[in-house]
PDB file of N, CA and C in Angstrom:
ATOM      1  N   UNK A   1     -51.162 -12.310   2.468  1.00  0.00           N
ATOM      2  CA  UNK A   1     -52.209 -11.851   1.568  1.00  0.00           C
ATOM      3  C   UNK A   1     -52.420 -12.917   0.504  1.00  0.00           C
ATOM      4  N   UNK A   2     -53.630 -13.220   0.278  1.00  0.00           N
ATOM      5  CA  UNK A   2     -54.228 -14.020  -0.897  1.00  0.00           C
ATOM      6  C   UNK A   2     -54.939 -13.436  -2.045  1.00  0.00           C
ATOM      7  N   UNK A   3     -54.173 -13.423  -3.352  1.00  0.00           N
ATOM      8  CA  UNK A   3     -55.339 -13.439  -4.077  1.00  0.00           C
ATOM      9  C   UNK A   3     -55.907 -14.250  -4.663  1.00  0.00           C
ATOM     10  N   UNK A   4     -57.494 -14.152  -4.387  1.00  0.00           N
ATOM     11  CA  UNK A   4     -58.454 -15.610  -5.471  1.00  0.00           C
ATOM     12  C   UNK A   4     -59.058 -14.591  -6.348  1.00  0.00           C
ATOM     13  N   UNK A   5     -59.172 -16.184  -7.331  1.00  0.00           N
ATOM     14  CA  UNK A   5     -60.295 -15.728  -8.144  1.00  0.00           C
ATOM     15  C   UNK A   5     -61.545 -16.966  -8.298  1.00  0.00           C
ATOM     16  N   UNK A   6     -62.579 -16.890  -8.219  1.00  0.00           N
ATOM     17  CA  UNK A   6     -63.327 -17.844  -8.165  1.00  0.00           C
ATOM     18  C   UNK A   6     -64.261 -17.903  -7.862  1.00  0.00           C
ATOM     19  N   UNK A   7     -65.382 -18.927  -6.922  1.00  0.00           N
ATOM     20  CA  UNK A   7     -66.292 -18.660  -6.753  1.00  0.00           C
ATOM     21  C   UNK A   7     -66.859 -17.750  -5.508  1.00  0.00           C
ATOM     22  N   UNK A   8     -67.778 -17.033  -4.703  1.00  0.00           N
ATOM     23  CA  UNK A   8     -68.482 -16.211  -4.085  1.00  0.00           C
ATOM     24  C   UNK A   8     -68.211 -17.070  -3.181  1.00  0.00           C
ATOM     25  N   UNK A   9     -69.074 -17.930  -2.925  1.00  0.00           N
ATOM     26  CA  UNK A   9     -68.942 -18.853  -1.638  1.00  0.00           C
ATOM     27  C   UNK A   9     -67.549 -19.529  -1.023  1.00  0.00           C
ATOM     28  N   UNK A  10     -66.856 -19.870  -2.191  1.00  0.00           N
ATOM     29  CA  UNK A  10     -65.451 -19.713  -1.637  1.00  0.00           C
ATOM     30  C   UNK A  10     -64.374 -18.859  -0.834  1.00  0.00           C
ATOM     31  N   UNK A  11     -64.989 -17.631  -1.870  1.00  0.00           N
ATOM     32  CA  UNK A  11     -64.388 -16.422  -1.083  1.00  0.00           C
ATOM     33  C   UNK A  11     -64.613 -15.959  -0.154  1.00  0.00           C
ATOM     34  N   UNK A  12     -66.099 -15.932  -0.156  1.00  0.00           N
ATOM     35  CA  UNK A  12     -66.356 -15.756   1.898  1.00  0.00           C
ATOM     36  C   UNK A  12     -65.961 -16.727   2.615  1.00  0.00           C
ATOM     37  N   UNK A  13     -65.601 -18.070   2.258  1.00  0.00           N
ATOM     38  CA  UNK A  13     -65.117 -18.689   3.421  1.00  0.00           C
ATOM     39  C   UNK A  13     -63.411 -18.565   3.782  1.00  0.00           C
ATOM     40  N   UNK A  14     -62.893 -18.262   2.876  1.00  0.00           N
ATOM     41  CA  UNK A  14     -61.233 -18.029   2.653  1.00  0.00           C
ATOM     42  C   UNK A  14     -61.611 -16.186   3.383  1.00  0.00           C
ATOM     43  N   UNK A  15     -62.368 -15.900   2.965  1.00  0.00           N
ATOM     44  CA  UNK A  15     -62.765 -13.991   3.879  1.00  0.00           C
ATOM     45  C   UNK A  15     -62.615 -14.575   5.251  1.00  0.00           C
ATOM     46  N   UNK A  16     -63.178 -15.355   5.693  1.00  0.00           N
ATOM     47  CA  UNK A  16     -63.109 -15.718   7.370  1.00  0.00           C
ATOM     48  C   UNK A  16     -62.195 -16.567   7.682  1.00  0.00           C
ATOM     49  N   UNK A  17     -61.573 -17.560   6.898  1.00  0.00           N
ATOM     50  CA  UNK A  17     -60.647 -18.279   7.152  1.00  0.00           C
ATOM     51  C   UNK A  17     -59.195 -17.849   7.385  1.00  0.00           C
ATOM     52  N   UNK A  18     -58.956 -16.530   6.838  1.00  0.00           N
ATOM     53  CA  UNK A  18     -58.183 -15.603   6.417  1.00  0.00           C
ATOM     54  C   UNK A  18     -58.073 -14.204   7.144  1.00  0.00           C
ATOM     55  N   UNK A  19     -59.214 -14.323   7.991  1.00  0.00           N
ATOM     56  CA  UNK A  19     -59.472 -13.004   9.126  1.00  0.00           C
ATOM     57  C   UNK A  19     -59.527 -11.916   8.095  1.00  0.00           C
ATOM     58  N   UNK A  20     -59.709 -12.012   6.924  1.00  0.00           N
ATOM     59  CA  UNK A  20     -60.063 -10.743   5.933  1.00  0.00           C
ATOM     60  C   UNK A  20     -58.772 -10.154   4.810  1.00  0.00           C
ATOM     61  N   UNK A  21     -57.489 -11.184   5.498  1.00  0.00           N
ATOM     62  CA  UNK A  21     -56.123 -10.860   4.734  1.00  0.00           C
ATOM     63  C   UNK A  21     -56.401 -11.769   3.355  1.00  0.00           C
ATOM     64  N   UNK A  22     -57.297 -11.467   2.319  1.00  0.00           N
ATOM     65  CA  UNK A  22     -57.465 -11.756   1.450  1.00  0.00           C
ATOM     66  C   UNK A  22     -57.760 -10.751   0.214  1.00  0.00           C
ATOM     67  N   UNK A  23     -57.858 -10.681  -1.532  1.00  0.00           N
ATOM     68  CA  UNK A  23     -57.375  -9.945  -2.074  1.00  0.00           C
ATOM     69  C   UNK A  23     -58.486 -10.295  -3.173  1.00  0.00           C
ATOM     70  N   UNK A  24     -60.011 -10.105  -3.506  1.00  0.00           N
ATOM     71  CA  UNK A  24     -60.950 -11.247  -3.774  1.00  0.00           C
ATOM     72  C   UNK A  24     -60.845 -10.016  -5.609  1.00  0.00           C
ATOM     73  N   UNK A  25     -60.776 -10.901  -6.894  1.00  0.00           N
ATOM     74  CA  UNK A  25     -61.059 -10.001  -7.926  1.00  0.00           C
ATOM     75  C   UNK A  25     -62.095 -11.281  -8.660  1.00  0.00           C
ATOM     76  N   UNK A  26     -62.915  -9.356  -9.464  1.00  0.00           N
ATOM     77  CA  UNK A  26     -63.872 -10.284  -9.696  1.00  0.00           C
ATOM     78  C   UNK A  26     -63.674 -11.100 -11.414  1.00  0.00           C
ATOM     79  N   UNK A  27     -64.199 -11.705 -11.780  1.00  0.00           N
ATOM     80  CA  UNK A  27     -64.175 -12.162 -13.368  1.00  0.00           C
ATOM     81  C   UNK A  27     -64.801 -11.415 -13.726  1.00  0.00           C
ATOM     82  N   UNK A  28     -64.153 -11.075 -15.283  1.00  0.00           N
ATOM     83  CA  UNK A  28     -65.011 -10.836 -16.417  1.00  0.00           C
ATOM     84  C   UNK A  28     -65.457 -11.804 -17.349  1.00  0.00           C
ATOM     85  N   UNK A  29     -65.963 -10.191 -18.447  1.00  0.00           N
ATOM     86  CA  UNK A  29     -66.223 -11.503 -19.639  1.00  0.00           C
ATOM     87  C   UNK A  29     -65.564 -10.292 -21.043  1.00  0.00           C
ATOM     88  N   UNK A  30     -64.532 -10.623 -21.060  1.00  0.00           N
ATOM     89  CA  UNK A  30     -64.175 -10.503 -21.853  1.00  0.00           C
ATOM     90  C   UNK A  30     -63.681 -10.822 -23.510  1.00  0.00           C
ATOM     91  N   UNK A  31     -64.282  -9.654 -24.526  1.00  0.00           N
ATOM     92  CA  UNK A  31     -64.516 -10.368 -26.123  1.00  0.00           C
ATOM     93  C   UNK A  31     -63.127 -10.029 -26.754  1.00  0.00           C
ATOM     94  N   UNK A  32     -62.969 -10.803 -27.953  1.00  0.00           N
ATOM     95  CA  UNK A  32     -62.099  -9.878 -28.956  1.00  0.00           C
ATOM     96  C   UNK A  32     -63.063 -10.062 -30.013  1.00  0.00           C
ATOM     97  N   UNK A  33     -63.271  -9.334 -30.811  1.00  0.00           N
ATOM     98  CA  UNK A  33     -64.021  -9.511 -32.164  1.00  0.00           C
ATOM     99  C   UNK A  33     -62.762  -8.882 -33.116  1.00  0.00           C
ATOM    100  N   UNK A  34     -62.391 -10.386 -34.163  1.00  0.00           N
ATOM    101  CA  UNK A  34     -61.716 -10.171 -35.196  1.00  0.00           C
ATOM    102  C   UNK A  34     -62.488  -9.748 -36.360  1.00  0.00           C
ATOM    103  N   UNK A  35     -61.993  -8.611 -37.877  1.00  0.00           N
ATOM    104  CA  UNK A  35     -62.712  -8.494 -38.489  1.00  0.00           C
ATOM    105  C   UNK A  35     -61.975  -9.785 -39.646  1.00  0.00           C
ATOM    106  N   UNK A  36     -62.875  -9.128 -40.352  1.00  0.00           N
ATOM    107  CA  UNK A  36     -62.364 -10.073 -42.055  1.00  0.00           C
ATOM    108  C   UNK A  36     -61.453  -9.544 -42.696  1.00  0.00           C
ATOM    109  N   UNK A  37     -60.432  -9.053 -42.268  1.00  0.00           N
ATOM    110  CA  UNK A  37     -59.689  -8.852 -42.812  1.00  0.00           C
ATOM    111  C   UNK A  37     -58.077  -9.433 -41.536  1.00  0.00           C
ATOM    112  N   UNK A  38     -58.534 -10.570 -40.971  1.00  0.00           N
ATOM    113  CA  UNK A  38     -57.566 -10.774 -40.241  1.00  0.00           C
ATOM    114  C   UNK A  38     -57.234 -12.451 -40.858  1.00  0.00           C
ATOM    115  N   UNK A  39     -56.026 -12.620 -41.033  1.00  0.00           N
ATOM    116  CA  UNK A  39     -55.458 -13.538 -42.005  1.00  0.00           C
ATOM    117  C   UNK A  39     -54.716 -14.714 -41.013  1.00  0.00           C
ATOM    118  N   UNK A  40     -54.304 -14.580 -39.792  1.00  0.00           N
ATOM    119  CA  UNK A  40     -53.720 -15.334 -39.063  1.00  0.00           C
ATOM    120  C   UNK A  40     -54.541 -15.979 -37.861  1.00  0.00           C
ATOM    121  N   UNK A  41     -55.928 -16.101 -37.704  1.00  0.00           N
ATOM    122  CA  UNK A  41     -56.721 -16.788 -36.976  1.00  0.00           C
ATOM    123  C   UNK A  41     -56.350 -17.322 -35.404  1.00  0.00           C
ATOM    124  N   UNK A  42     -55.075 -18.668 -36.876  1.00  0.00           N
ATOM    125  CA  UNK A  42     -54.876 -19.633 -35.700  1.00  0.00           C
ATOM    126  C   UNK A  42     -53.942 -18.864 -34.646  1.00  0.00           C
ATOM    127  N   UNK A  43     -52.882 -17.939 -35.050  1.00  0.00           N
ATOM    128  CA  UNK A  43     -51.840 -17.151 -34.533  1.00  0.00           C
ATOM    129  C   UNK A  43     -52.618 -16.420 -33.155  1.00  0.00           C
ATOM    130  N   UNK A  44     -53.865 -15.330 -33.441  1.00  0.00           N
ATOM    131  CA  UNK A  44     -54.533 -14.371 -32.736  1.00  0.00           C
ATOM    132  C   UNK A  44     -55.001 -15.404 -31.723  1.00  0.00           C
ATOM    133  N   UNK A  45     -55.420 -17.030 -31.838  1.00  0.00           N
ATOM    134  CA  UNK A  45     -56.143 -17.614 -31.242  1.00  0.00           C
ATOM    135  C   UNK A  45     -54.810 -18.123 -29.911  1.00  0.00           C
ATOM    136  N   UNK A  46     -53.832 -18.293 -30.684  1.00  0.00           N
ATOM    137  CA  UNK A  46     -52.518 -18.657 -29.719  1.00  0.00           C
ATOM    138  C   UNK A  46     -52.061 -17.664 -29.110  1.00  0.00           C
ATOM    139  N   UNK A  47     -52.023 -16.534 -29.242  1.00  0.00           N
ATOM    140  CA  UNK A  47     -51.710 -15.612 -28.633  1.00  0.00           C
ATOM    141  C   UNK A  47     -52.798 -14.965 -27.341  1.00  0.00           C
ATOM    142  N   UNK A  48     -54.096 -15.279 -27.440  1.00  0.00           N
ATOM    143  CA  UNK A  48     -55.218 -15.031 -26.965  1.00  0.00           C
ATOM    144  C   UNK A  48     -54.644 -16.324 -25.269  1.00  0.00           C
ATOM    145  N   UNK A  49     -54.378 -17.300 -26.029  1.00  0.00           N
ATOM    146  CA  UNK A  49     -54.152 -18.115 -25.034  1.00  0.00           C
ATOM    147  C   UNK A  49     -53.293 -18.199 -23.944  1.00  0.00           C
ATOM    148  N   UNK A  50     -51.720 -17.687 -24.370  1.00  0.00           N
ATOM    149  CA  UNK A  50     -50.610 -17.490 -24.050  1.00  0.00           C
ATOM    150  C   UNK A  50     -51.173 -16.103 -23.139  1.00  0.00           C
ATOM    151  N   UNK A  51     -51.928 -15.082 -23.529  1.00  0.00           N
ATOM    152  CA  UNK A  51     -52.425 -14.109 -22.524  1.00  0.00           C
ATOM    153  C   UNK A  51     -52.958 -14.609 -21.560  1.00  0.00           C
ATOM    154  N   UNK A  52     -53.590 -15.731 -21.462  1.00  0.00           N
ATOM    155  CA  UNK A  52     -54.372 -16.273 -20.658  1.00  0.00           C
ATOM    156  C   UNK A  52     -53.636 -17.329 -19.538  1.00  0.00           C
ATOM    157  N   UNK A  53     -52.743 -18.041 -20.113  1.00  0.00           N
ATOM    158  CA  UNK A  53     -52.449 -18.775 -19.458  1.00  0.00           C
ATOM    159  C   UNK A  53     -50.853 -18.752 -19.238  1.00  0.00           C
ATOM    160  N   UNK A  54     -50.362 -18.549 -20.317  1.00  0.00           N
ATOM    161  CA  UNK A  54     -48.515 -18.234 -20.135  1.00  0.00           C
ATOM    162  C   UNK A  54     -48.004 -17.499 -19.334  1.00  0.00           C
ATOM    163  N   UNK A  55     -48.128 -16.514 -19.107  1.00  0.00           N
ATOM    164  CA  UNK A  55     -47.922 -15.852 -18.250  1.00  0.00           C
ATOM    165  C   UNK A  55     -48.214 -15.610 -17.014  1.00  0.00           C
ATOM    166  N   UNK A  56     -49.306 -15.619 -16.220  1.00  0.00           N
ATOM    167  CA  UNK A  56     -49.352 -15.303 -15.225  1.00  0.00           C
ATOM    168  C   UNK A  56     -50.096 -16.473 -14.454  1.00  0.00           C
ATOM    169  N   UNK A  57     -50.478 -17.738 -14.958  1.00  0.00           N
ATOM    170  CA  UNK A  57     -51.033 -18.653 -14.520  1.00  0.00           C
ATOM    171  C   UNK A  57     -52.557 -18.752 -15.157  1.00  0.00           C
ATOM    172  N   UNK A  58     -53.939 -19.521 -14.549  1.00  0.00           N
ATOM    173  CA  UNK A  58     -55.265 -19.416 -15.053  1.00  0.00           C
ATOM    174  C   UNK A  58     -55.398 -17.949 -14.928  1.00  0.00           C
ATOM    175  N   UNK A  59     -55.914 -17.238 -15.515  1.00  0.00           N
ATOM    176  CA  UNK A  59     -56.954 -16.337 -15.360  1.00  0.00           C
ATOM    177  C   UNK A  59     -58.126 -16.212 -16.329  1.00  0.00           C
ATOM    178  N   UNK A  60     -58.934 -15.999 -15.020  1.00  0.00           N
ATOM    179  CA  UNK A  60     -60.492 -16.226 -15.380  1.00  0.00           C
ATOM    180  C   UNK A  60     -61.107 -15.381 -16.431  1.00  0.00           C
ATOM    181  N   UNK A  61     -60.283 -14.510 -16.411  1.00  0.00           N
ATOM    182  CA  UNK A  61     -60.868 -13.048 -17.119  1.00  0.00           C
ATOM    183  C   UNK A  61     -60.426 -12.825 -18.251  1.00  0.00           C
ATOM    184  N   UNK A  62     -58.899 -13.705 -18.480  1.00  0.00           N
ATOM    185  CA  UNK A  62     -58.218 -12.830 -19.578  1.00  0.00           C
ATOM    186  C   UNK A  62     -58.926 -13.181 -20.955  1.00  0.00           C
ATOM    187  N   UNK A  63     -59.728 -14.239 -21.455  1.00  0.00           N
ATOM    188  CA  UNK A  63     -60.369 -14.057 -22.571  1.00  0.00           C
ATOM    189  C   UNK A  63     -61.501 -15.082 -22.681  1.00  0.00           C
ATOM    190  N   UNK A  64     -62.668 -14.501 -22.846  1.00  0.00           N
ATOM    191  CA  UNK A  64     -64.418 -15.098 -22.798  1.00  0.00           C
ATOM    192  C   UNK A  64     -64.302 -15.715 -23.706  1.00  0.00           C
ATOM    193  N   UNK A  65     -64.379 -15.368 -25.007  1.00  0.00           N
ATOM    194  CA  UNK A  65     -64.700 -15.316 -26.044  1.00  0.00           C
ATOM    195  C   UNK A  65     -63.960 -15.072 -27.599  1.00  0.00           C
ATOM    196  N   UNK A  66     -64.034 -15.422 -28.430  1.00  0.00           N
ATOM    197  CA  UNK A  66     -62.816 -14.609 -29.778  1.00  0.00           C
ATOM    198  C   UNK A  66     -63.866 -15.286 -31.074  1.00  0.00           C
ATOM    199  N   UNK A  67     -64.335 -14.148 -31.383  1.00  0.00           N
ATOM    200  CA  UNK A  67     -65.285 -14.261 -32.645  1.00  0.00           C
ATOM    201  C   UNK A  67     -64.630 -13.623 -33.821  1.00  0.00           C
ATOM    202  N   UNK A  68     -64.718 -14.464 -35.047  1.00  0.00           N
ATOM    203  CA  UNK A  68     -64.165 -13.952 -36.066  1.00  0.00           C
ATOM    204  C   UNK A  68     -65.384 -13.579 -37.186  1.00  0.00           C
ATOM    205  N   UNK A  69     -65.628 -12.234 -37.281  1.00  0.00           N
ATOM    206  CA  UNK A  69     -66.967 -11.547 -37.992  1.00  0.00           C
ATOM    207  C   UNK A  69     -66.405 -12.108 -39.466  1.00  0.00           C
TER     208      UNK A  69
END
């Protein structure tokens, strides 16, 4: 079993390359919106990252965006 994440056209060809033993998820787009009253920026911004990438390898989904209102 494979799981991708990536592009459409990839995945149908890994779908047939794979006889269908594949595991296809899709991306999001996922926000955080900080308010003004959040004091550690750079911290939320490292931690945003470490979700993203420390742990479980790339993922596409784990964070779009991080706006500080």
């Amino acid at each position: 079993m494979t799981l991708f994440t990536g592009s459409s056209r990839v995945a149908d060809k890994l779908a047939v390359d794979l006889k269908g033993r594949i595991k296809l998820e899709d991306a999001g787009f996922d926000w955080k919106i900080l308010g003004p009253d959040v004091e550690q920026v750079d911290y939320v911004a490292w931690v945003c990252d470490q979700d993203a990438y420390a742990c479980s390898g790339q993922r596409c989904s784990a964070q779009s965006m991080l706006i500080y209102a």
